[in-house]
Each structure stands twice: as structure tokens, then as C-alpha cells.
C-alpha atoms as a PDB file:
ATOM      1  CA  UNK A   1      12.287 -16.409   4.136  1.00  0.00           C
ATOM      2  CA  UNK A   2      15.882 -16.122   5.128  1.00  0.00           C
ATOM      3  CA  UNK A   3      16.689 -12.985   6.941  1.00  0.00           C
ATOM      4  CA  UNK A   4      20.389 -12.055   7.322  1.00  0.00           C
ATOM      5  CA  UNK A   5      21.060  -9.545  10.609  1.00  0.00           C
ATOM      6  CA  UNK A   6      22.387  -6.392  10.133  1.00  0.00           C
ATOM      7  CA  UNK A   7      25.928  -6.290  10.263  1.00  0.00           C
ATOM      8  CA  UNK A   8      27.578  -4.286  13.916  1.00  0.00           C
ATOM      9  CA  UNK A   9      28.692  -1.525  11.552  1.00  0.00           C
ATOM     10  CA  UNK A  10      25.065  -0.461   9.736  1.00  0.00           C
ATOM     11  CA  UNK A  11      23.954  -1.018  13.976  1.00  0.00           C
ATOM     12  CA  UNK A  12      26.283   1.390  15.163  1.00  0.00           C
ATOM     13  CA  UNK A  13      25.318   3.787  12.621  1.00  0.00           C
ATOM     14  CA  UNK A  14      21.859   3.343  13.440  1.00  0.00           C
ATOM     15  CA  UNK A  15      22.450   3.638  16.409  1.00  0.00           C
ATOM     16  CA  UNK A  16      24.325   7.065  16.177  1.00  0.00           C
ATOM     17  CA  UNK A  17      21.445   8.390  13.972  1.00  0.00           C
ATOM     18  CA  UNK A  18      18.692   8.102  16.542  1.00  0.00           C
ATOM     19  CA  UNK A  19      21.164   8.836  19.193  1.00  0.00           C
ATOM     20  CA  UNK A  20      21.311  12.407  16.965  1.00  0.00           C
ATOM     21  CA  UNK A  21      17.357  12.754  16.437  1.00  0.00           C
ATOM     22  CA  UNK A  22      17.186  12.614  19.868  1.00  0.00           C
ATOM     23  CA  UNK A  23      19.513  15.513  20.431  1.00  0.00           C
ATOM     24  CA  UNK A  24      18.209  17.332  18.254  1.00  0.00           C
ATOM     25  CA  UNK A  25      14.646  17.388  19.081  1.00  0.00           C
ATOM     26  CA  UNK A  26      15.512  17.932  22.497  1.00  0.00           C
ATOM     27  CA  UNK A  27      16.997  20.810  21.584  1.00  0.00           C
ATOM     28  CA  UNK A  28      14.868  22.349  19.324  1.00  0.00           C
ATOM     29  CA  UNK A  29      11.546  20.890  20.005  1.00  0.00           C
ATOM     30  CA  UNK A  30       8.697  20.250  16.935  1.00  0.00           C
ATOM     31  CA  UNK A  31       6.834  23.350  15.067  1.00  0.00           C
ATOM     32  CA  UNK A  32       9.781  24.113  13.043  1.00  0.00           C
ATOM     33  CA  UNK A  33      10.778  23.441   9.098  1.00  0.00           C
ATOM     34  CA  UNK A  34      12.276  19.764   7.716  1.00  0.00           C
ATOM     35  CA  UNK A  35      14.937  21.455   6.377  1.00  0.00           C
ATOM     36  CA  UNK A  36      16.191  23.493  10.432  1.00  0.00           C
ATOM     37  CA  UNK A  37      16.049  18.927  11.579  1.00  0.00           C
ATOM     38  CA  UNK A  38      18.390  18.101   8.541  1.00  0.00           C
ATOM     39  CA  UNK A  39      20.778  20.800   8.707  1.00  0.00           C
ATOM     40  CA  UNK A  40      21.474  20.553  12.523  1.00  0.00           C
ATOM     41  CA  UNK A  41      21.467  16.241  11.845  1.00  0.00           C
ATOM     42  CA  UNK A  42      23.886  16.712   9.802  1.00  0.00           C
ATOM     43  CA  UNK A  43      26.018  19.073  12.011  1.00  0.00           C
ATOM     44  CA  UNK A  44      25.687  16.206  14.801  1.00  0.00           C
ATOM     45  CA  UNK A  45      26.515  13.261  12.531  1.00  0.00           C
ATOM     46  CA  UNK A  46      29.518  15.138  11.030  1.00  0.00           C
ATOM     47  CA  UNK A  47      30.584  15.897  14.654  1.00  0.00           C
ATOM     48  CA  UNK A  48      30.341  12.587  15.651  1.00  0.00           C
ATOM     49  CA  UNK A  49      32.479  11.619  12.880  1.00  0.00           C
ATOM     50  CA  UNK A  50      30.178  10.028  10.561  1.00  0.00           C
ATOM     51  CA  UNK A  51      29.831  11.361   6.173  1.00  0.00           C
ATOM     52  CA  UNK A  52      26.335  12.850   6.144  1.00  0.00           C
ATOM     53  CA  UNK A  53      24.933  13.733   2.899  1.00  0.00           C
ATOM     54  CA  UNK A  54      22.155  15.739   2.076  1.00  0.00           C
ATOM     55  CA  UNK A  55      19.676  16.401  -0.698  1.00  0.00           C
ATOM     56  CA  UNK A  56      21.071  12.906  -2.557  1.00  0.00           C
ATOM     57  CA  UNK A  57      20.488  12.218  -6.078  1.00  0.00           C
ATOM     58  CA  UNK A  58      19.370   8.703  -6.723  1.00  0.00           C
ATOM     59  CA  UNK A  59      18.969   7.622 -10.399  1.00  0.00           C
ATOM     60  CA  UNK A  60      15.714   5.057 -11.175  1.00  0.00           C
ATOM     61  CA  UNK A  61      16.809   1.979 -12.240  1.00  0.00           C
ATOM     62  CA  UNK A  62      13.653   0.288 -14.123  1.00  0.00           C
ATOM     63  CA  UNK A  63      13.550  -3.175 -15.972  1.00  0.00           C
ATOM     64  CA  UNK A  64      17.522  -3.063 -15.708  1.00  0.00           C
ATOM     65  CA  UNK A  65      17.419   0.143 -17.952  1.00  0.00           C
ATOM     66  CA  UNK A  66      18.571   3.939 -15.592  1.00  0.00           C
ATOM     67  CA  UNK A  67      16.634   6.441 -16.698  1.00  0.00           C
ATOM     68  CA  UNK A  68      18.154   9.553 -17.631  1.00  0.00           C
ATOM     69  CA  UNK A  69      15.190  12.140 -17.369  1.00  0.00           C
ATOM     70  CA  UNK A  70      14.249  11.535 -13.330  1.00  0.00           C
ATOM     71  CA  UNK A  71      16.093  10.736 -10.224  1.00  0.00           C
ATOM     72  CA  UNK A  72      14.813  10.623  -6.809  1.00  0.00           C
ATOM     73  CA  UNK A  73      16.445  13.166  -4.023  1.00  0.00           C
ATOM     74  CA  UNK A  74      17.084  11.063  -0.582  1.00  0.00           C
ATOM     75  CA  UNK A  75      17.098  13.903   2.131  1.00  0.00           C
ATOM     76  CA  UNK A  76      19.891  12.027   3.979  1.00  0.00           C
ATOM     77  CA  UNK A  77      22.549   9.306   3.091  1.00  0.00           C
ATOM     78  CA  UNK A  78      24.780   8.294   6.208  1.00  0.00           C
ATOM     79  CA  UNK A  79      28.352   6.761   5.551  1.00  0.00           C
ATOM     80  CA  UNK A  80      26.695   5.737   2.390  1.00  0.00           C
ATOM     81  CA  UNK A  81      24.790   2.840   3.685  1.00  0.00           C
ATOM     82  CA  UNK A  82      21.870   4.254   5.743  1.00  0.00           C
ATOM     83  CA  UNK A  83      18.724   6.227   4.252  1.00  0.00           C
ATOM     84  CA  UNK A  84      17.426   9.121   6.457  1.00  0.00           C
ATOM     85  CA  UNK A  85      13.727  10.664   5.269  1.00  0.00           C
ATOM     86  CA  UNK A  86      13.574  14.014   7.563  1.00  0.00           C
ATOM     87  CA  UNK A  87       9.349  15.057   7.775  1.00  0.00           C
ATOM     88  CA  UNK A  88       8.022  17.730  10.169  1.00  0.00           C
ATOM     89  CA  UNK A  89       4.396  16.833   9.316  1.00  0.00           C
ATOM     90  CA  UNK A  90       1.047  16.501  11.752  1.00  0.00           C
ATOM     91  CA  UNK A  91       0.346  12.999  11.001  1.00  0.00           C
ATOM     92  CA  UNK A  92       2.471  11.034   9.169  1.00  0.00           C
ATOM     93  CA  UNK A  93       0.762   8.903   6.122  1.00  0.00           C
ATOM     94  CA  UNK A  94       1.351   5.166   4.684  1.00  0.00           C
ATOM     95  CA  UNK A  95       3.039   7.448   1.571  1.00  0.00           C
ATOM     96  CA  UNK A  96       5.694   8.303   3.759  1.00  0.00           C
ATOM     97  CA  UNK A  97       6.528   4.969   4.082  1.00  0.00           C
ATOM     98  CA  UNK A  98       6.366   3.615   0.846  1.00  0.00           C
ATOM     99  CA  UNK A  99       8.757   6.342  -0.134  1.00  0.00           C
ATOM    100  CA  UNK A 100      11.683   5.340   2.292  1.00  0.00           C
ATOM    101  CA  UNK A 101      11.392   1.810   1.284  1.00  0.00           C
ATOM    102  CA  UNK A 102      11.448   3.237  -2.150  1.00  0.00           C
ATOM    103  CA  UNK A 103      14.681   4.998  -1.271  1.00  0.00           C
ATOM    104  CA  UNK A 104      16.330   2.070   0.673  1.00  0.00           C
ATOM    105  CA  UNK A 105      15.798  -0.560  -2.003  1.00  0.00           C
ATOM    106  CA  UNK A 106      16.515   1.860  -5.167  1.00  0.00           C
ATOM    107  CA  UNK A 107      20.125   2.962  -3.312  1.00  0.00           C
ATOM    108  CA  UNK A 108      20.928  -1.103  -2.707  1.00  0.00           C
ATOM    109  CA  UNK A 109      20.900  -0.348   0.944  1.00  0.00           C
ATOM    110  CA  UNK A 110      19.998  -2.403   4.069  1.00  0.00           C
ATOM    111  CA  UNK A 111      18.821   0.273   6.596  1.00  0.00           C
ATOM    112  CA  UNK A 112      16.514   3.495   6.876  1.00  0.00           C
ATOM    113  CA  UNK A 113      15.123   5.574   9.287  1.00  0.00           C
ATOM    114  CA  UNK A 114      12.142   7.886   8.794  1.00  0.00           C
ATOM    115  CA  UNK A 115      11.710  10.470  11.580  1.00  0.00           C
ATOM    116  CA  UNK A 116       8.945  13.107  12.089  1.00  0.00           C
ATOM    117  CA  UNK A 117       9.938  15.307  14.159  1.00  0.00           C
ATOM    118  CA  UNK A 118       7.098  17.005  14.564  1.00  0.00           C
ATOM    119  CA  UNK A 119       6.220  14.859  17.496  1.00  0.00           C
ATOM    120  CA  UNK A 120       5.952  15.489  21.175  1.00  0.00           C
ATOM    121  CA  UNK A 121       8.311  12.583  22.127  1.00  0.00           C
ATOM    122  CA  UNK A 122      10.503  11.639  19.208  1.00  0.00           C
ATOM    123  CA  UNK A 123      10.587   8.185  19.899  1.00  0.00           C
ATOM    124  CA  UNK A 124       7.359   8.400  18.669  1.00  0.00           C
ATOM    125  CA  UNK A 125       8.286   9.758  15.615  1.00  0.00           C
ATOM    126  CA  UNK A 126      11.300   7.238  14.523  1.00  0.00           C
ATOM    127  CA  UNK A 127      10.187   4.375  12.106  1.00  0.00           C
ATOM    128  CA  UNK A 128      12.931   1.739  11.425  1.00  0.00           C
ATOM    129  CA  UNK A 129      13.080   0.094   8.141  1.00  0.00           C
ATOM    130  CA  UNK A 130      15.280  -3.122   7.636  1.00  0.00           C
ATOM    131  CA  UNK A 131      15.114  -5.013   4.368  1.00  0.00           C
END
């Protein structure tokens, strides 16, 4: 299986991302809503300079046919190349998984992050997906 790296740019933005998680679970600590994480990661992306999208439609491409009916909603797009799945949850579940790689591979991206920030020490609640 060839594996091509990541190029410095999608690094750097990964980089920044859990450079921002980290801020902002220092600051605000777990116990509070997924949607209190996304707004203020969004603040500190945007401040660092970097398009942060929120709530973003993705269209489901099946058998080469997009369906009109359903899309899937991608909490957080970064610079347009880097899936971000916010969760504030007790324990975090295979699910959670599957639907980030979902997200990643449907959008034609490289890179995603899911982060629970529901978590004592956020670094244990980052999860890097390459693909």
C-alpha cells in the first residue's frame, strides 16, 4: 500500500488546530456543551488567520449519483482541507469514528481530527485521522 505524506501545508494546519483545542480546553475546562468548544475554535482559528467553517453541508455522493434529499453536516471545515468533529461526550464510541472517516473521505479530504473535549487532559481526547 503506497502511502503519500501529508503535504507541510495540511501539517501546519493540523498543527494549528490542536494547538487551538488545547487553548481552548485550558480555558474552559470539560462539562460544558459541543456547540460553547466550536464556537470559541472557531474564534481561535479565525484569529490565527485560518477560514473556519461551521455546521458544513456535505452532499452524499453514492454509486457516482449525489443525492438530492440528504447531506451530511461536518461540524468544522478548516481552510477547506481539514475535517473537525467537535463531541463533549463521557466515553467516546467506535461510531464516532466511523463518522469522521465518513466525513473525511465524502469531502475528498486528507486530514481530520475528532476531539472530545470532555476529557480531563485533552490530549486524551484528540484522535488523528489520515487517509
Amino acid at each position: 500500500m503506497d502511502y503519500e505524506p501529508l503535504t507541510d501545508e495540511l501539517e501546519r494546519i493540523g498543527k494549528e488546530i490542536v494547538d487551538s483545542a488545547h487553548r481552548v480546553h485550558k480555558e474552559l475546562g470539560p462539562g460544558l456543551l459541543e456547540s460553547v468548544y466550536e464556537e470559541c475554535m472557531v474564534y481561535d482559528l479565525r484569529r490565527k488567520g485560518l477560514k473556519a467553517e461551521t455546521q458544513v453541508d456535505l452532499p452524499i455522493e453514492f454509486d457516482g449519483h449525489v443525492l438530492k434529499g440528504n447531506k451530511l453536516r461536518i461540524d468544522m471545515v478548516v481552510e477547506g482541507k481539514v475535517v473537525v468533529e467537535n463531541k463533549a461526550v463521557v466515553e467516546m464510541i467506535p461510531l464516532y469514528e466511523a463518522q469522521a472517516l465518513t466525513y473525511i473521505r465524502q469531502g475528498k479530504m486528507r486530514l481530520g481530527y475528532l476531539i472530545n473535549y470532555n476529557v480531563t487532559l485533552i490530549k486524551n481526547g484528540i484522535k488523528r485521522f489520515v487517509i
